[in-house]
PDB file of N, CA and C in Angstrom:
ATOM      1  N   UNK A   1      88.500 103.513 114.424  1.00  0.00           N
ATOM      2  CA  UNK A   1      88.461 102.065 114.262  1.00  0.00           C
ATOM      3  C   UNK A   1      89.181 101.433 115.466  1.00  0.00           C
ATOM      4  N   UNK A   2      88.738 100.284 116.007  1.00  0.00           N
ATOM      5  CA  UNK A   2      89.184  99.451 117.100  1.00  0.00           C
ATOM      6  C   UNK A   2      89.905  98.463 116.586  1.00  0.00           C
ATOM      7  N   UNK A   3      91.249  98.538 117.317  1.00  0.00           N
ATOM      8  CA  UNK A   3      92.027  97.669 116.859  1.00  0.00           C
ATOM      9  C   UNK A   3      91.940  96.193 117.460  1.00  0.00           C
ATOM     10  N   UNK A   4      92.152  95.538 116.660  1.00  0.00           N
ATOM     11  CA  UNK A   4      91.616  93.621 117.258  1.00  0.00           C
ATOM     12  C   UNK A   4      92.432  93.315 117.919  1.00  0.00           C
ATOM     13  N   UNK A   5      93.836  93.673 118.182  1.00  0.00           N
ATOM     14  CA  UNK A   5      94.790  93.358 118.670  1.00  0.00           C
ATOM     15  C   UNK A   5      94.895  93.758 120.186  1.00  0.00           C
ATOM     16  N   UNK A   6      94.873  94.904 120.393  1.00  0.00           N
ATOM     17  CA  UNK A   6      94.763  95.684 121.656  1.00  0.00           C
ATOM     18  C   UNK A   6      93.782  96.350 121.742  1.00  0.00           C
ATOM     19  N   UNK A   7      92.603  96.568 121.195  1.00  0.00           N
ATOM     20  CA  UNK A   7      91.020  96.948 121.598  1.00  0.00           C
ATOM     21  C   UNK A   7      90.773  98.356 121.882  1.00  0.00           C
ATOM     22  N   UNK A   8      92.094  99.081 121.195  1.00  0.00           N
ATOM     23  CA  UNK A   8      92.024 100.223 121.612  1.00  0.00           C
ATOM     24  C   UNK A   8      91.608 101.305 120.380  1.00  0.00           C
ATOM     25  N   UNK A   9      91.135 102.140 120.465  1.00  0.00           N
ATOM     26  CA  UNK A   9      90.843 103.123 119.474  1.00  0.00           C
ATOM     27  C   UNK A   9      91.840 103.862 118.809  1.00  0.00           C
ATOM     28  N   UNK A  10      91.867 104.190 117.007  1.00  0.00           N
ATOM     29  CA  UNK A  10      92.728 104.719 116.362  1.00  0.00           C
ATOM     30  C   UNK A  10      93.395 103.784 115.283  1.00  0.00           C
ATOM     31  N   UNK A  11      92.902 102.707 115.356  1.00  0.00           N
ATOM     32  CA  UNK A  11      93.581 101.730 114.184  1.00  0.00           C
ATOM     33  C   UNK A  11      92.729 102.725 113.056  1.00  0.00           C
ATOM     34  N   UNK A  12      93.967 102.149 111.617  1.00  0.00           N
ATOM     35  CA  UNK A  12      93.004 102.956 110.738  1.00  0.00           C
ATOM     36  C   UNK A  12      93.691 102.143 109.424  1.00  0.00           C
ATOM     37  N   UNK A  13      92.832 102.057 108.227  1.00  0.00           N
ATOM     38  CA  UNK A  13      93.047 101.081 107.013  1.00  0.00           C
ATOM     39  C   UNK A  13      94.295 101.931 106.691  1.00  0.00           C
ATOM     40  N   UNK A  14      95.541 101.632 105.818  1.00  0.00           N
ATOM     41  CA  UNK A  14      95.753 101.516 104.528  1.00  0.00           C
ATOM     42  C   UNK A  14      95.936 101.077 103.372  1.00  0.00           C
ATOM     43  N   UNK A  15      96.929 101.444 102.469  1.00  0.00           N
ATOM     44  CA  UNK A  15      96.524 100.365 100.988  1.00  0.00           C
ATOM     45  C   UNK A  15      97.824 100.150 100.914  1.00  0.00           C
ATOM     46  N   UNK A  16      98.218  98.486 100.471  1.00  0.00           N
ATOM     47  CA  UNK A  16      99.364  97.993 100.485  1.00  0.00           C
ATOM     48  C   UNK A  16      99.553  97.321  99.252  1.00  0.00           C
ATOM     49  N   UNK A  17     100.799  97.182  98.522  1.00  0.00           N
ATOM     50  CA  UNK A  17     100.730  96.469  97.719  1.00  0.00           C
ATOM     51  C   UNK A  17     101.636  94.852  97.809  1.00  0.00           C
ATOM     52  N   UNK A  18     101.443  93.516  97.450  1.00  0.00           N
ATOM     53  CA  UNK A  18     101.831  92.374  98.037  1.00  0.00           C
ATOM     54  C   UNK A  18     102.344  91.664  97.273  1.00  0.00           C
ATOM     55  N   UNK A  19     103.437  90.829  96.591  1.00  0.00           N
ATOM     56  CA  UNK A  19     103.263  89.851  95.720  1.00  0.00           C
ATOM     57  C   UNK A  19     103.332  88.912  96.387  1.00  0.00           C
ATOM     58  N   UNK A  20     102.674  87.993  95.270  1.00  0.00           N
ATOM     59  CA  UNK A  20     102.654  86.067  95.924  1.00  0.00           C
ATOM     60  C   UNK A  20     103.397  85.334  94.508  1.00  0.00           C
ATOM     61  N   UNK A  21     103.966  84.045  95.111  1.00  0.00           N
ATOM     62  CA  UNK A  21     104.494  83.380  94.108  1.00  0.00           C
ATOM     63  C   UNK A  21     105.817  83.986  93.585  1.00  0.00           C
ATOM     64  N   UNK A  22     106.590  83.461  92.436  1.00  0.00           N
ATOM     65  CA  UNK A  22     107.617  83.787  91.623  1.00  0.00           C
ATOM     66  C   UNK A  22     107.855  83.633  90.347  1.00  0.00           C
ATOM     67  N   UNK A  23     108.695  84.182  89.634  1.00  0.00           N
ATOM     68  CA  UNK A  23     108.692  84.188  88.475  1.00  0.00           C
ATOM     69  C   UNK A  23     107.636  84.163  87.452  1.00  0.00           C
ATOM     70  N   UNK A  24     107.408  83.085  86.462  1.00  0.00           N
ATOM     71  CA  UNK A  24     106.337  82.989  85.588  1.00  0.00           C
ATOM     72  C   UNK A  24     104.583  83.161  86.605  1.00  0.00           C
ATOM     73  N   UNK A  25     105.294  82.565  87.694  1.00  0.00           N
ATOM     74  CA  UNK A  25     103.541  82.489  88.481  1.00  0.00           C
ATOM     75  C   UNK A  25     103.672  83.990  89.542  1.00  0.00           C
ATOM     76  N   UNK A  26     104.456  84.943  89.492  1.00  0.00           N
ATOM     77  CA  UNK A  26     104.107  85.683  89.891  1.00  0.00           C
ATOM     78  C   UNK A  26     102.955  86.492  90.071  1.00  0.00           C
ATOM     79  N   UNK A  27     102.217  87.099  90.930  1.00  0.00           N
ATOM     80  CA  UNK A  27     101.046  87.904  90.983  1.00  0.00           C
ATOM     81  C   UNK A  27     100.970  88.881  92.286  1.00  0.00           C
ATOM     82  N   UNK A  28     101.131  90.055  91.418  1.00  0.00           N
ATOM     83  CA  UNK A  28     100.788  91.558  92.491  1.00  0.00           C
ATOM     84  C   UNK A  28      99.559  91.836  92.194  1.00  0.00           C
ATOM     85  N   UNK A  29      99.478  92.119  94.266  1.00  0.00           N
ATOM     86  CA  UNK A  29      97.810  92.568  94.402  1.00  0.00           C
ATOM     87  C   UNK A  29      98.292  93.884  94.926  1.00  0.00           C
ATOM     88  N   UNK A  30      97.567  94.734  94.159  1.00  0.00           N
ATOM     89  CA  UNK A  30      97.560  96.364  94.425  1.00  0.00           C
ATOM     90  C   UNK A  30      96.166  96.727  95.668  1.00  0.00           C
ATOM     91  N   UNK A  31      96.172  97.982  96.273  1.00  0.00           N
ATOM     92  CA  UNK A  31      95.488  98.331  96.201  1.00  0.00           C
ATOM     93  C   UNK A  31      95.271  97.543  98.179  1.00  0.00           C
ATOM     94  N   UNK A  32      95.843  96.506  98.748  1.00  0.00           N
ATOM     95  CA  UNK A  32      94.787  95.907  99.981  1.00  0.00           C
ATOM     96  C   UNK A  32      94.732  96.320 100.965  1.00  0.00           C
ATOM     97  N   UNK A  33      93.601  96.623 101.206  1.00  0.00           N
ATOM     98  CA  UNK A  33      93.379  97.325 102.511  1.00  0.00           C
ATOM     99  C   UNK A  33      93.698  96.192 104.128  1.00  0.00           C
ATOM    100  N   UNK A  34      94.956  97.235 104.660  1.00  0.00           N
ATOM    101  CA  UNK A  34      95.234  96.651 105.958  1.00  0.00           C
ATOM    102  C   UNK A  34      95.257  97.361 106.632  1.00  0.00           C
ATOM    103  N   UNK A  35      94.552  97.110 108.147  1.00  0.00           N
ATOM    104  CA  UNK A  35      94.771  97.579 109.512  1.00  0.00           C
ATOM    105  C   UNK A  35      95.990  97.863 110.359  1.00  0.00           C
ATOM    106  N   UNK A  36      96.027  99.155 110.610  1.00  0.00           N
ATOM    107  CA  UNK A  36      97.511  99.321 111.318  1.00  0.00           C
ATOM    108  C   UNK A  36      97.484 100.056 112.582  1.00  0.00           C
ATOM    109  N   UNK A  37      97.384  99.830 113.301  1.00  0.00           N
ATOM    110  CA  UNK A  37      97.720 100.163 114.818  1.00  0.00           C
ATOM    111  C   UNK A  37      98.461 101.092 115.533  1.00  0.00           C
ATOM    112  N   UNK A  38      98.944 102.384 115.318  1.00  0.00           N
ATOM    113  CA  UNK A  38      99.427 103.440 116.099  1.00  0.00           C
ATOM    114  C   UNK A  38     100.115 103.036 117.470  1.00  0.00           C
ATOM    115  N   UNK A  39      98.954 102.431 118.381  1.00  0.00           N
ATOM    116  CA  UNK A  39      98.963 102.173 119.709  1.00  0.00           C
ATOM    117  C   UNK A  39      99.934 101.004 119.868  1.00  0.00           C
ATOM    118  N   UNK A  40      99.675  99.974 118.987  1.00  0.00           N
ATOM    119  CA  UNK A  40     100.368  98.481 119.608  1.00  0.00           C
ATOM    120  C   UNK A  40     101.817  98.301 118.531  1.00  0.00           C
ATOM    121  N   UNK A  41     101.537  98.988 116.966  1.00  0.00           N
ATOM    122  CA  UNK A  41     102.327  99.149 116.809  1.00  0.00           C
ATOM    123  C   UNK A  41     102.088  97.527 115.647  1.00  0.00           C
ATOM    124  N   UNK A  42     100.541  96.816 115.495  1.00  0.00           N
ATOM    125  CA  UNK A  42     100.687  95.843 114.532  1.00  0.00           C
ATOM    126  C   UNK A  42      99.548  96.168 113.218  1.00  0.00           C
ATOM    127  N   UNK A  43     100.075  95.319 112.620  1.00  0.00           N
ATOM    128  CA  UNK A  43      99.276  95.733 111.515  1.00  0.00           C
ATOM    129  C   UNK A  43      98.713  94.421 110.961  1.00  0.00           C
ATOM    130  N   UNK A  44      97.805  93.915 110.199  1.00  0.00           N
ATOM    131  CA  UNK A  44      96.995  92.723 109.814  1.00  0.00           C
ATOM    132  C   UNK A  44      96.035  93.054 109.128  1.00  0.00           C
ATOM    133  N   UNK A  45      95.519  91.946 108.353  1.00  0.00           N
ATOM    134  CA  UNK A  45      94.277  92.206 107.196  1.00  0.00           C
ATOM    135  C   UNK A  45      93.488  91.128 107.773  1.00  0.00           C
ATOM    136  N   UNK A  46      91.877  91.723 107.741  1.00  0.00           N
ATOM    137  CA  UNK A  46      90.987  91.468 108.348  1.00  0.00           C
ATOM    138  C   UNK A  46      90.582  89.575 107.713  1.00  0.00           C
ATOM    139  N   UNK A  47      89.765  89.139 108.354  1.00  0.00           N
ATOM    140  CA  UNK A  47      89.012  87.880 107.897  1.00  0.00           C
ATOM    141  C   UNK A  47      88.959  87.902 106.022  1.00  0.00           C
ATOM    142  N   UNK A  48      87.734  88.862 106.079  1.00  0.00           N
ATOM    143  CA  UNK A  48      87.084  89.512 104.395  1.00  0.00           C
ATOM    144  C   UNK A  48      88.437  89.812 103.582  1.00  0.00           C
ATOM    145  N   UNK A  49      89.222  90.128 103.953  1.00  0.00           N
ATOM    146  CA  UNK A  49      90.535  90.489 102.859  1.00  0.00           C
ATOM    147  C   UNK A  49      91.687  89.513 102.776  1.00  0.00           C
ATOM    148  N   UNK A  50      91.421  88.552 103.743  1.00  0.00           N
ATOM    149  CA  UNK A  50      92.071  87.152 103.435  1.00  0.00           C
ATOM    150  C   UNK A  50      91.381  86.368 102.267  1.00  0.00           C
ATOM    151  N   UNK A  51      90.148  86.485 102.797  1.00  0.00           N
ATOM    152  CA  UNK A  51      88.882  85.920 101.492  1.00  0.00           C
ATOM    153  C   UNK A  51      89.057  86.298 100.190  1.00  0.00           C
ATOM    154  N   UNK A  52      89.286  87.499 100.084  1.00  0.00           N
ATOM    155  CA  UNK A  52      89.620  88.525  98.879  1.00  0.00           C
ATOM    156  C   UNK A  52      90.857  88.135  98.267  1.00  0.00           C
ATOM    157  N   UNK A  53      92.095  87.840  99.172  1.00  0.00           N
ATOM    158  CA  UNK A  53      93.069  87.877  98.223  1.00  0.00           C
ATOM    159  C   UNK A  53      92.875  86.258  97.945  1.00  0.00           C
ATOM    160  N   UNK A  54      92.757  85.219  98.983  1.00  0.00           N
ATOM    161  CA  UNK A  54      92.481  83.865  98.053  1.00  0.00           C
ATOM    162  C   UNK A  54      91.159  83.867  96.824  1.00  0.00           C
ATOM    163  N   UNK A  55      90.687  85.026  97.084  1.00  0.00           N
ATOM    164  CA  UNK A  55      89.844  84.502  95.582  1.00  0.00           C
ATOM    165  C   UNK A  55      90.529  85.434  94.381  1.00  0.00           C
ATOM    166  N   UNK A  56      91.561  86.262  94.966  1.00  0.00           N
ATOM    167  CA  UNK A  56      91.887  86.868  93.501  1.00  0.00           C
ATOM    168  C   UNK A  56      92.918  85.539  93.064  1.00  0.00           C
ATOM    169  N   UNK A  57      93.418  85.283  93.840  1.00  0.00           N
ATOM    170  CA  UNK A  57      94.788  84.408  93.790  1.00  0.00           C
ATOM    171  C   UNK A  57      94.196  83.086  92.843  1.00  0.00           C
ATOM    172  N   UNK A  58      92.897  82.466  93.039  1.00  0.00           N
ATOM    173  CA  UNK A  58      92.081  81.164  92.559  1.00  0.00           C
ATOM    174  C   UNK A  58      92.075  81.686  91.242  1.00  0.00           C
ATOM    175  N   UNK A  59      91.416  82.935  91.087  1.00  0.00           N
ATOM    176  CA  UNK A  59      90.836  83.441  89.572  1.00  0.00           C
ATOM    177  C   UNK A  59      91.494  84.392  89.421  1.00  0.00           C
ATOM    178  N   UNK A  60      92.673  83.998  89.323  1.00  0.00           N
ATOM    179  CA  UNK A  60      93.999  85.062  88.589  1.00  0.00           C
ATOM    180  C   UNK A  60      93.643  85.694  87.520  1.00  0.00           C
ATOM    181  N   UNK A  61      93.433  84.853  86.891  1.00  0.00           N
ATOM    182  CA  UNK A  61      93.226  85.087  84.736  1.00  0.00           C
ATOM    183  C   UNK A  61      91.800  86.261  84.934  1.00  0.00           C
ATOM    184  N   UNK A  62      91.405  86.152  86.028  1.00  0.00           N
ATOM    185  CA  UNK A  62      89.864  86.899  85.896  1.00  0.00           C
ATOM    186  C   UNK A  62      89.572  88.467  85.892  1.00  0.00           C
ATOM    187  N   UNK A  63      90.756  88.188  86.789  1.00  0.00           N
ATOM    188  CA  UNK A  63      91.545  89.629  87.744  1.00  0.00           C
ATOM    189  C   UNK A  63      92.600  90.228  86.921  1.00  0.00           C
ATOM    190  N   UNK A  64      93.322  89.812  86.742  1.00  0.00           N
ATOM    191  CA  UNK A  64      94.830  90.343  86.512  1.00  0.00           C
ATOM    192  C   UNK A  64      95.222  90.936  85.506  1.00  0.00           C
ATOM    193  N   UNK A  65      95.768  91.475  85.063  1.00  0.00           N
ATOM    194  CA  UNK A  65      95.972  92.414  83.520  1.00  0.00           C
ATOM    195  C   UNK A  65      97.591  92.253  83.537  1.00  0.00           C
ATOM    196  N   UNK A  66      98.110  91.943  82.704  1.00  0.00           N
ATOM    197  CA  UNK A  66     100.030  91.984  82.389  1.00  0.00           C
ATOM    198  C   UNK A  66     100.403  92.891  82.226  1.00  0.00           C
ATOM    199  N   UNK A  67     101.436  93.156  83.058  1.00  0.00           N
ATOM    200  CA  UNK A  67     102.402  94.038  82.750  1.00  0.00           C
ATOM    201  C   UNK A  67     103.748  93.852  82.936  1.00  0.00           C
ATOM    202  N   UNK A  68     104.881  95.000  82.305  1.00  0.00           N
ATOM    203  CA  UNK A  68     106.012  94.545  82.759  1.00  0.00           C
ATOM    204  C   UNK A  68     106.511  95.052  83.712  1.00  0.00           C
ATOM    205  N   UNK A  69     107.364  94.422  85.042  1.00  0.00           N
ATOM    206  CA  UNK A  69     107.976  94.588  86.022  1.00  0.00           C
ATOM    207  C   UNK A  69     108.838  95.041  85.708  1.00  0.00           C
ATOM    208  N   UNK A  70     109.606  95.888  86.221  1.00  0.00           N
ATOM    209  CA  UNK A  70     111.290  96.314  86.836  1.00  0.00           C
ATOM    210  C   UNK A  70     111.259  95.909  87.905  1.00  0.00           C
ATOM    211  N   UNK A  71     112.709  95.265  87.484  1.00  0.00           N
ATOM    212  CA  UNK A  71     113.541  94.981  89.202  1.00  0.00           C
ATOM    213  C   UNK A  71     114.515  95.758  89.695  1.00  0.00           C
ATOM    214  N   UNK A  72     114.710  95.876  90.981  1.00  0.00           N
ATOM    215  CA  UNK A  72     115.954  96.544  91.156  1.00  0.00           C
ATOM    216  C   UNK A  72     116.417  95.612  92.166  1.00  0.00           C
ATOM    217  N   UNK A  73     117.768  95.614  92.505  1.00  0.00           N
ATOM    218  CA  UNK A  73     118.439  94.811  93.555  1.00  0.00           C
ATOM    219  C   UNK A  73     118.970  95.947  94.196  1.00  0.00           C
ATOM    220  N   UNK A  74     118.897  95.972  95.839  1.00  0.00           N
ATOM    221  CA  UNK A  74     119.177  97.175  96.890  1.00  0.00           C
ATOM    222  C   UNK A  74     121.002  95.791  97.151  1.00  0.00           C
ATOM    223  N   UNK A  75     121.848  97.407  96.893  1.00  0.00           N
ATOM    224  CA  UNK A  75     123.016  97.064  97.182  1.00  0.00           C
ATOM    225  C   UNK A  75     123.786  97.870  98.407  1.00  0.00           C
ATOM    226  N   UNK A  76     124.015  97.044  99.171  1.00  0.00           N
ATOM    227  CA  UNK A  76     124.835  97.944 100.681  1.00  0.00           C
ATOM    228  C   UNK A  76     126.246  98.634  99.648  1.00  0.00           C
ATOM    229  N   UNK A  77     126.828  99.197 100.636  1.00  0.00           N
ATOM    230  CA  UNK A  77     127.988 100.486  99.531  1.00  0.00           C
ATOM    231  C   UNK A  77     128.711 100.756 100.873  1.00  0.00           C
TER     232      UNK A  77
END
């Protein structure tokens, strides 16, 4: 895969997971495929997967299934 950034060969997808929003309006998207770069060292999600996550984000209720979160808070020591 050619990376958009530096045009060079070896970019390659993986799967990320993202939240948007907080609290009650929280929403994790599992699963999005982003471009990551070896060579330049960036990573970005294409046109189509911007599209994707604003339409999961519009039709939340359509998409989404509840569950419960754990939190953890990272403490320096």
């Amino acid at each position: 895969m050619v990376c958009d950034i530096c045009g060079r060969e070896g970019a390659h997808l993986r799967k990320i997971t993202e939240t948007y929003g907080k609290g009650e309006d929280l929403l994790v998207i599992e699963d999005i495929p982003m471009v990551s770069c070896p060579n330049c060292g960036e990573s970005y999600f294409t046109a189509e997967t911007l599209h994707e996550i604003e339409r999961i984000k519009l039709h939340r209720n359509s998409f989404a299934v509840e569950r419960l979160v754990e939190v953890a808070s990272f403490a320096y020591r």
